[in-house]
N, C-alpha and C. Protein backbone atom coordinates (compact mmCIF):
# COMPACT_ATOMS: atom_id res chain seq x y z
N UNK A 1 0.81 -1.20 0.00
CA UNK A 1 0.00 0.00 0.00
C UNK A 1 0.86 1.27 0.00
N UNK A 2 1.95 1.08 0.74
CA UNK A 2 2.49 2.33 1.05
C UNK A 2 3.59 2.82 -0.12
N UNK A 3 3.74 1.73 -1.26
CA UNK A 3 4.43 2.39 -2.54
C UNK A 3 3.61 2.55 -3.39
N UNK A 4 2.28 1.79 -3.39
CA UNK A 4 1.42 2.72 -4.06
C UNK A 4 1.30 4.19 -3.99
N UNK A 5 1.03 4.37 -3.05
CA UNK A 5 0.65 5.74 -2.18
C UNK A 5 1.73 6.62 -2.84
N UNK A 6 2.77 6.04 -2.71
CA UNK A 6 3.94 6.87 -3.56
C UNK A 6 3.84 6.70 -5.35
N UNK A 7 3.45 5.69 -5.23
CA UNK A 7 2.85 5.88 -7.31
C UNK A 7 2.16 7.21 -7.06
N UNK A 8 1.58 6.65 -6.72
CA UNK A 8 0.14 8.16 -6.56
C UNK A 8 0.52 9.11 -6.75
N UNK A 9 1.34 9.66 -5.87
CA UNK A 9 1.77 10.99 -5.54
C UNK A 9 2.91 11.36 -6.42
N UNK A 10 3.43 10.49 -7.14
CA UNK A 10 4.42 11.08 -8.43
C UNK A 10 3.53 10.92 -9.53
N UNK A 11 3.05 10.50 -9.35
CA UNK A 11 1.86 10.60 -10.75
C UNK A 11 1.20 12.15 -11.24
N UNK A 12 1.11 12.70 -10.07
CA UNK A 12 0.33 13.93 -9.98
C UNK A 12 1.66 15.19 -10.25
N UNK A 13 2.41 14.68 -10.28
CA UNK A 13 3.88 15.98 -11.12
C UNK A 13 3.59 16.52 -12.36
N UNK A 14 4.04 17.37 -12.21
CA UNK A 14 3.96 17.95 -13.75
C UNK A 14 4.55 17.57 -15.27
N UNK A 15 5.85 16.98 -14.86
CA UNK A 15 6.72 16.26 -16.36
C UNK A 15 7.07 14.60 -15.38
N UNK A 16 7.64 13.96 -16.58
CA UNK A 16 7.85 12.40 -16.41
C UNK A 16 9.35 12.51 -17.66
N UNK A 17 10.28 12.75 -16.98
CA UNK A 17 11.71 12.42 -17.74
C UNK A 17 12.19 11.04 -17.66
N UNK A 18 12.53 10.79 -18.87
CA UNK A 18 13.54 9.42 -19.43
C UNK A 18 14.86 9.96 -20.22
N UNK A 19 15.91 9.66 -20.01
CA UNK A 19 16.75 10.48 -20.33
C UNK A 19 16.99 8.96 -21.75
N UNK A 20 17.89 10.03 -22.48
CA UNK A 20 18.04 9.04 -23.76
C UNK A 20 19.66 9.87 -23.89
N UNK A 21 20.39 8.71 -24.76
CA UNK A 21 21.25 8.70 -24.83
C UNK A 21 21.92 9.25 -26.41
N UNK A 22 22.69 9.80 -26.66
CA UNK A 22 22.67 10.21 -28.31
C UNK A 22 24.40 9.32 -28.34
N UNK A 23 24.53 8.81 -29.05
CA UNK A 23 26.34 8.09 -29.38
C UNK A 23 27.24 9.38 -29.99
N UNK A 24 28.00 8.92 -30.59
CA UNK A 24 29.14 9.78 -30.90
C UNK A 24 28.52 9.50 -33.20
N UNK A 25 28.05 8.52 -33.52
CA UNK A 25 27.38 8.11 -34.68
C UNK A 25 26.12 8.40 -34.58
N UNK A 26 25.41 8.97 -34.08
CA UNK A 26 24.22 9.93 -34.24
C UNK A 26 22.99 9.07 -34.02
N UNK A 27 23.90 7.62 -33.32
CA UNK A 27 22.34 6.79 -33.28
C UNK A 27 21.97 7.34 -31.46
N UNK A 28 20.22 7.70 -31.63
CA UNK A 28 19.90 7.47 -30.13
C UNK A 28 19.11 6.28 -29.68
N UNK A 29 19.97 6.01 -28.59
CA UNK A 29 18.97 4.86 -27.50
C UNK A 29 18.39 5.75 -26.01
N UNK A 30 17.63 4.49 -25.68
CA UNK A 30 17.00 4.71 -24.13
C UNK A 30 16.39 3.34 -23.75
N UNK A 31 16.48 3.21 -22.86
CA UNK A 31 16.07 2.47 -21.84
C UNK A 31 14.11 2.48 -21.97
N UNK A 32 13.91 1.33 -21.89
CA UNK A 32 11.98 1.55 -22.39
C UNK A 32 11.57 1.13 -21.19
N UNK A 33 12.69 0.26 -20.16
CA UNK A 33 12.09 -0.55 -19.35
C UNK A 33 10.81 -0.26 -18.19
N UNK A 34 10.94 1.05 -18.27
CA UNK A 34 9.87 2.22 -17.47
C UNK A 34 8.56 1.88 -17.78
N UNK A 35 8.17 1.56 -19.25
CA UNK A 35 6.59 1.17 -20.14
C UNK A 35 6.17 -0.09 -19.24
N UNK A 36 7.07 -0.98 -18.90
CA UNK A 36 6.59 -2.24 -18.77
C UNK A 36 6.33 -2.29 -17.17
N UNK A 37 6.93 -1.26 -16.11
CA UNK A 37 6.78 -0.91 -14.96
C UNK A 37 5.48 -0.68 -14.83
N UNK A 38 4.95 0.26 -15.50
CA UNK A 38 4.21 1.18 -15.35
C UNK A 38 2.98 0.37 -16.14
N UNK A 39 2.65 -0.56 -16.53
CA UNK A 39 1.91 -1.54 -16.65
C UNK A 39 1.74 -2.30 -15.48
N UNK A 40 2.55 -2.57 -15.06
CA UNK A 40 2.26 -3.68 -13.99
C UNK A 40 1.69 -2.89 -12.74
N UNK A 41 2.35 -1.45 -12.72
CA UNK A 41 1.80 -0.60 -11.89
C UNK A 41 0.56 -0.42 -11.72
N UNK A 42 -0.42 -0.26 -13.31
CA UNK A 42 -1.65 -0.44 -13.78
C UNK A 42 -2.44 -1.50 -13.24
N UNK A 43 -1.89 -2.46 -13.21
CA UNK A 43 -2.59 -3.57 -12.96
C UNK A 43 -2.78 -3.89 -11.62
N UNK A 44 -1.95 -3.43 -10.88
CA UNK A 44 -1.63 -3.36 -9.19
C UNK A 44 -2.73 -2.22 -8.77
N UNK A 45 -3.21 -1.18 -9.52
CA UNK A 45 -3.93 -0.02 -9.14
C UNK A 45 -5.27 -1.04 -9.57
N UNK A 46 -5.43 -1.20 -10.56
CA UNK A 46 -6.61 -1.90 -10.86
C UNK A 46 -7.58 -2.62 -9.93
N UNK A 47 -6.47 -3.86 -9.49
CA UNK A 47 -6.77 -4.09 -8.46
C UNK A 47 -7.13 -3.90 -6.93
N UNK A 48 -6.60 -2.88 -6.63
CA UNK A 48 -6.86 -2.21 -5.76
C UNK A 48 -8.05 -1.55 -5.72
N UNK A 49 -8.49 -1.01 -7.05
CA UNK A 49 -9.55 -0.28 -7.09
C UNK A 49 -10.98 -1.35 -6.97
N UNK A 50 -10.74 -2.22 -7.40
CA UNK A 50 -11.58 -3.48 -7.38
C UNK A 50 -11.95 -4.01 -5.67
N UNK A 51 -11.03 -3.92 -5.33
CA UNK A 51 -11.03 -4.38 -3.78
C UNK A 51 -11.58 -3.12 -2.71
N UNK A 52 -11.39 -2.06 -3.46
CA UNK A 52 -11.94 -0.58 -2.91
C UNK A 52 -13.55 -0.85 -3.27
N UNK A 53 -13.76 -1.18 -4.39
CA UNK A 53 -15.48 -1.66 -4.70
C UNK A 53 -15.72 -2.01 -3.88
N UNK A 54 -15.26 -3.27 -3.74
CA UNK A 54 -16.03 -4.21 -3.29
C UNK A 54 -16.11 -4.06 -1.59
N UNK A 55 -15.20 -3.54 -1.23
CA UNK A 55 -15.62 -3.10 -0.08
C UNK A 55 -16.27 -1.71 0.86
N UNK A 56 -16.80 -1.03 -0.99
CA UNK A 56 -17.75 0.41 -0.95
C UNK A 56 -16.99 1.49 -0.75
N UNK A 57 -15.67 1.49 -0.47
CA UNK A 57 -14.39 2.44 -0.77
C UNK A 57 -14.30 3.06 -2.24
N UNK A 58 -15.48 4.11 -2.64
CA UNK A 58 -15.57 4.63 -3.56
C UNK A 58 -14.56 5.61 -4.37
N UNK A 59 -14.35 6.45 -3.15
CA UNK A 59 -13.58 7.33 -3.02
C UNK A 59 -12.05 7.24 -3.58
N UNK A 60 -11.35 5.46 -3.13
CA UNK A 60 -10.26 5.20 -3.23
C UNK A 60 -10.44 4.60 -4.38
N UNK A 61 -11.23 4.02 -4.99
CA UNK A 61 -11.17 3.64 -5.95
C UNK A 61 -11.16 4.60 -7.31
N UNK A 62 -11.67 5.70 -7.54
CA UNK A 62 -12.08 7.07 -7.89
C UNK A 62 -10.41 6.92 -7.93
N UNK A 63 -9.36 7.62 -6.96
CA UNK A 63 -8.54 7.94 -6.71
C UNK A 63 -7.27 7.11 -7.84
N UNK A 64 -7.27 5.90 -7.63
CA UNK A 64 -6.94 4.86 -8.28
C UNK A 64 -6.80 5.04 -9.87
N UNK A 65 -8.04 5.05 -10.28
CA UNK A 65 -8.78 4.98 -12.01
C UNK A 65 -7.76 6.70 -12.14
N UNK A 66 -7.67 7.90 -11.26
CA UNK A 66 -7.47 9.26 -11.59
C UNK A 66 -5.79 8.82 -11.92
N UNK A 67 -5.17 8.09 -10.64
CA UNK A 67 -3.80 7.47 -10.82
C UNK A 67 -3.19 7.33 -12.27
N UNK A 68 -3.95 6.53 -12.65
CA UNK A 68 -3.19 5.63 -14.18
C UNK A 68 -3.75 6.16 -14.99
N UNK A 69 -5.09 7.90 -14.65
CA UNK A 69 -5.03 8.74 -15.97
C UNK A 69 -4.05 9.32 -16.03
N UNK A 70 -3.36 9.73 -15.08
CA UNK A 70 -2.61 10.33 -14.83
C UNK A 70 -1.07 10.17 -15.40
N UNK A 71 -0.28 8.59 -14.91
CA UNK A 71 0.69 8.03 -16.06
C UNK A 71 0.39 7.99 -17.32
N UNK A 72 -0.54 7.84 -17.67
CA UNK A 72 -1.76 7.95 -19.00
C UNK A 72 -1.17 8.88 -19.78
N UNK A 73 -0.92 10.07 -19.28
CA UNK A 73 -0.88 11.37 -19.74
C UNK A 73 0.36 11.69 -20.20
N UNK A 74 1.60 11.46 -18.86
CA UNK A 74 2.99 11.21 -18.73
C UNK A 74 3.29 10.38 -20.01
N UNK A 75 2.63 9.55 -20.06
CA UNK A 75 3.48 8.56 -21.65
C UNK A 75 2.80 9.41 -22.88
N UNK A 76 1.52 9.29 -22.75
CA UNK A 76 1.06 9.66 -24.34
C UNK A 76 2.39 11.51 -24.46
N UNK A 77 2.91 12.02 -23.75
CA UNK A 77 3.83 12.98 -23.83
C UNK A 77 4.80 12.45 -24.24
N UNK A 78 5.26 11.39 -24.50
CA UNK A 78 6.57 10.46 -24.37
C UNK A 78 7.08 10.92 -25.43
N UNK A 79 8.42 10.79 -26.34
CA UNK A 79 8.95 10.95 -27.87
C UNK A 79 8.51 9.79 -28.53
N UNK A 80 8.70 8.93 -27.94
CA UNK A 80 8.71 7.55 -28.65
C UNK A 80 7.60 6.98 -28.58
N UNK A 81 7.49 6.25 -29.81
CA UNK A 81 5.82 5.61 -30.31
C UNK A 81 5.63 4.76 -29.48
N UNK A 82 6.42 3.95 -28.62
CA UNK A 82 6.02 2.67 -27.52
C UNK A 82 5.55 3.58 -26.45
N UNK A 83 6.39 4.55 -25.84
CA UNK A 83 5.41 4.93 -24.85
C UNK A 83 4.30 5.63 -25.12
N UNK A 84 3.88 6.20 -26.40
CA UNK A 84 3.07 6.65 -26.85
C UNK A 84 1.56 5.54 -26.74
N UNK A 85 2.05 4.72 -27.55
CA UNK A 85 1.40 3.44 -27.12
C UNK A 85 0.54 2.85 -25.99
N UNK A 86 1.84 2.64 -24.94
CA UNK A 86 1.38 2.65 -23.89
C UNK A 86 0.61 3.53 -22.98
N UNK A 87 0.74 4.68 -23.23
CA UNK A 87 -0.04 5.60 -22.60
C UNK A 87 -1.52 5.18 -23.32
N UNK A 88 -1.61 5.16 -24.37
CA UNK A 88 -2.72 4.76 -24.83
C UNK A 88 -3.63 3.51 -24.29
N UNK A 89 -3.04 2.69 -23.77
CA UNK A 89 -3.51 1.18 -22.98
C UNK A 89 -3.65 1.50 -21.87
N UNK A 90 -2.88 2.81 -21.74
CA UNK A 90 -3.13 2.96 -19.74
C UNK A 90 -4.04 3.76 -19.96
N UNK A 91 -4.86 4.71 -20.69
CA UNK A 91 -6.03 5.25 -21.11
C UNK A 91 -7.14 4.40 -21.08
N UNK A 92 -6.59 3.56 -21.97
CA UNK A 92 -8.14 2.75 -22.13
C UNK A 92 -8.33 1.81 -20.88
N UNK A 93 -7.56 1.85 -20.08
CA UNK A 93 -7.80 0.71 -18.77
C UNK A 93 -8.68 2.06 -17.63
N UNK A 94 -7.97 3.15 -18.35
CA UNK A 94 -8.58 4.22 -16.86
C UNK A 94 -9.66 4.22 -16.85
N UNK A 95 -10.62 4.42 -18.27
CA UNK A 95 -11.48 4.74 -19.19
C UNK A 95 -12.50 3.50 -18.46
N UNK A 96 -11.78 2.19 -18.72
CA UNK A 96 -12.91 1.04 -18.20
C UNK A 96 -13.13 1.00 -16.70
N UNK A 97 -12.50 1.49 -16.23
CA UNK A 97 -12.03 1.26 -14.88
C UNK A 97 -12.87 2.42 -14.10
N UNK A 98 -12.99 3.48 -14.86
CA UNK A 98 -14.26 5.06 -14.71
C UNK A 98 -15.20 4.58 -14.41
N UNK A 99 -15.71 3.18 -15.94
CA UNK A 99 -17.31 3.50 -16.09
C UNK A 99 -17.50 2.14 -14.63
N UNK A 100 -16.39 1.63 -14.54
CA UNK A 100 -16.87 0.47 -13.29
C UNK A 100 -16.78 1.21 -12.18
N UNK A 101 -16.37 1.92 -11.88
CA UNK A 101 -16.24 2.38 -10.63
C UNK A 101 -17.74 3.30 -10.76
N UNK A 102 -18.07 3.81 -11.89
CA UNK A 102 -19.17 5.01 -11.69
C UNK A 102 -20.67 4.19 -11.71
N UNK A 103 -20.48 2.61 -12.14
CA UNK A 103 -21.68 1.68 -11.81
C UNK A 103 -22.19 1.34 -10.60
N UNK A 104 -20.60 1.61 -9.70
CA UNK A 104 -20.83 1.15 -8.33
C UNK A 104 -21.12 2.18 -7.53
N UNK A 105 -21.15 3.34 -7.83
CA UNK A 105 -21.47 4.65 -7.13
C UNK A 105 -22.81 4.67 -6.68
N UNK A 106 -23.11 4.50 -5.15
CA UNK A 106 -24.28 4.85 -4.79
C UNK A 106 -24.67 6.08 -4.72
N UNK A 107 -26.24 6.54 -5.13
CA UNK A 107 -26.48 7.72 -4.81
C UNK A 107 -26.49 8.31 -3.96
N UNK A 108 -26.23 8.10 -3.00
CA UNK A 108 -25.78 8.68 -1.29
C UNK A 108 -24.06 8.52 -0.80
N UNK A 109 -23.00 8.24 -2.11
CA UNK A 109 -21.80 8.37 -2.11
C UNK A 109 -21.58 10.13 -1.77
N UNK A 110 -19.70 9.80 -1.32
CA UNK A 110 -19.77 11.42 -0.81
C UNK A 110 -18.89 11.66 -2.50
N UNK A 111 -18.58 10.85 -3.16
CA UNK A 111 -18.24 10.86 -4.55
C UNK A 111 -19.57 11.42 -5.59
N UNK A 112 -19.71 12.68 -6.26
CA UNK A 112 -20.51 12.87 -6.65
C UNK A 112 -20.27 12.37 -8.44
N UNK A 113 -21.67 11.20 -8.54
CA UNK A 113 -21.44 10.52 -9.71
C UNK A 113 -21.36 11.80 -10.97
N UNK A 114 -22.28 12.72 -11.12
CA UNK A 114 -22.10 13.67 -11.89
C UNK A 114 -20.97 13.88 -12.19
N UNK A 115 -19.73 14.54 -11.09
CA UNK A 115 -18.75 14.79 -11.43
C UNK A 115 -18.34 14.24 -11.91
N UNK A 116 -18.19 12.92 -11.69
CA UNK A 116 -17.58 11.81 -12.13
C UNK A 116 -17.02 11.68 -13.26
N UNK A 117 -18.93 11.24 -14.14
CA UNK A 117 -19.22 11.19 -14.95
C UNK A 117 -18.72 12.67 -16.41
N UNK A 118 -18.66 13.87 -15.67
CA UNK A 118 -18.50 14.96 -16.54
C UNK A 118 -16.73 14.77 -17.14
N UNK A 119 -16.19 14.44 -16.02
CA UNK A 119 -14.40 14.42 -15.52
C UNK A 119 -14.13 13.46 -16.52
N UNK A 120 -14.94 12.02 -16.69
CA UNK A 120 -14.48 11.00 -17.45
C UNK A 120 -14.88 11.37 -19.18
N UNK A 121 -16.11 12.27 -19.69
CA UNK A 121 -16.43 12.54 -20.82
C UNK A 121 -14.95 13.83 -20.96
N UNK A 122 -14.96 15.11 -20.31
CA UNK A 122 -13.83 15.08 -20.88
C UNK A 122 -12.58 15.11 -20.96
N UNK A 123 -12.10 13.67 -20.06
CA UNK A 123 -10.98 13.17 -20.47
C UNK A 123 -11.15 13.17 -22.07
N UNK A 124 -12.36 11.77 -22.13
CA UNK A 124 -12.16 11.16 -23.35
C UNK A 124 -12.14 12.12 -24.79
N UNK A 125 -12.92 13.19 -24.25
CA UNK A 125 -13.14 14.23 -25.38
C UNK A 125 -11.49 15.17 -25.63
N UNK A 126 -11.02 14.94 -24.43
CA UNK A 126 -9.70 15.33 -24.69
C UNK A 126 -8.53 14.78 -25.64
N UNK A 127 -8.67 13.27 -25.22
CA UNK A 127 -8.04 12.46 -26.07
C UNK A 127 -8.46 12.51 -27.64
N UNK A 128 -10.08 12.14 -28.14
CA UNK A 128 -10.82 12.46 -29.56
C UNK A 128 -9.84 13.81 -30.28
N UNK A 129 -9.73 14.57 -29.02
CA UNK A 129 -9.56 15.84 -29.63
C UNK A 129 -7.98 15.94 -30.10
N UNK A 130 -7.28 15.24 -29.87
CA UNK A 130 -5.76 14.58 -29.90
C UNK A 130 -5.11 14.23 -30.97
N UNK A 131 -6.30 13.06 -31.19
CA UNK A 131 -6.20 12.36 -32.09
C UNK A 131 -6.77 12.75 -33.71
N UNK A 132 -7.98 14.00 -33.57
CA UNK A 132 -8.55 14.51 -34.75
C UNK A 132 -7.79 15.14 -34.82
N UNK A 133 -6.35 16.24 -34.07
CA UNK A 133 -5.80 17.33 -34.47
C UNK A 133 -4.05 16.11 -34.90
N UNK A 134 -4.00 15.42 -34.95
CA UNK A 134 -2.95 14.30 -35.43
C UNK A 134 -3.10 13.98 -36.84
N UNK A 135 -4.49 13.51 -37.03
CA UNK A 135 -4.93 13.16 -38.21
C UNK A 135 -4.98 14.16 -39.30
N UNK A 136 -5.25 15.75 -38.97
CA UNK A 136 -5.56 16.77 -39.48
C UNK A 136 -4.01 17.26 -39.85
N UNK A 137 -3.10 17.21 -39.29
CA UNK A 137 -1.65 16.71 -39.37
C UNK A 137 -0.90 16.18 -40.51
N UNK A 138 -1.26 14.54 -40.18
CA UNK A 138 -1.21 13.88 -41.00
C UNK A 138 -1.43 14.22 -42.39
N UNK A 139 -2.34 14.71 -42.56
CA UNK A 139 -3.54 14.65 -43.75
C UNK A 139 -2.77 15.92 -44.26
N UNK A 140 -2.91 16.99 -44.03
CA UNK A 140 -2.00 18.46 -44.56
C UNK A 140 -0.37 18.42 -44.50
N UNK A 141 0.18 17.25 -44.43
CA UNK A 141 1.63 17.27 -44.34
C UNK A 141 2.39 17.28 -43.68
């Protein structure tokens, strides 16, 4: 629990640095091994949030799903198309992980489902909006 707690709370920073390396021949590397952390990290929050259900810990679970929007965000910023990627999988897990948590929301939660519900449309409308100004990109050159 208590390195979660510390996921958490670096999650909520403002930048996420990976340093990369440039050679003396102009090839660059880096280290990816961070993507595959930060999956498993996902999956560790997941669960947690599941066990927060089920034991009507709304709040923490809420908290959880905000977590891995949050790395979510940190990668889709990334240079590189894998963490790009990945941010994208840690999106769509937050995304499922919203609408379960916002099924289990009683109407007498101190979690107000509205908000919830507004916070998770626009994430997603954030992302749509990402991805139409990429394509629009794409498309003009």
């Amino acid at each position: 629990q208590e390195s979660l707690a510390r996921i958490s709370a670096a999650a909520g920073r403002s930048y996420f640095y990976v340093p990369t390396v440039t050679s003396g021949d102009g090839l660059v590397s880096t280290n990816l091994e961070h993507l595959e952390v930060l999956r498993m990290i996902s999956s560790c929050l997941i669960a947690r949030a599941h066990l927060a259900l089920a034991e009507g810990r709304v709040k923490e679970a809420w908290e959880d799903v905000r977590t891995i929007g949050l790395w979510a965000r940190h990668c889709l910023r990334g240079v590189y198309l894998m963490e790009r990627l990945v941010g994208l999988a840690l999106a769509g897990q937050a995304t499922k992980l919203a609408w379960r948590v916002l099924e289990h929301t009683p109407t007498d939660a101190d979690l107000d489902a509205q908000l919830a519900l507004e916070l998770l449309l626009r994430y997603r409308a954030k992302l749509k909006r990402k991805n139409t100004n990429r394509r629009a990109r794409l498309l003009n050159g």
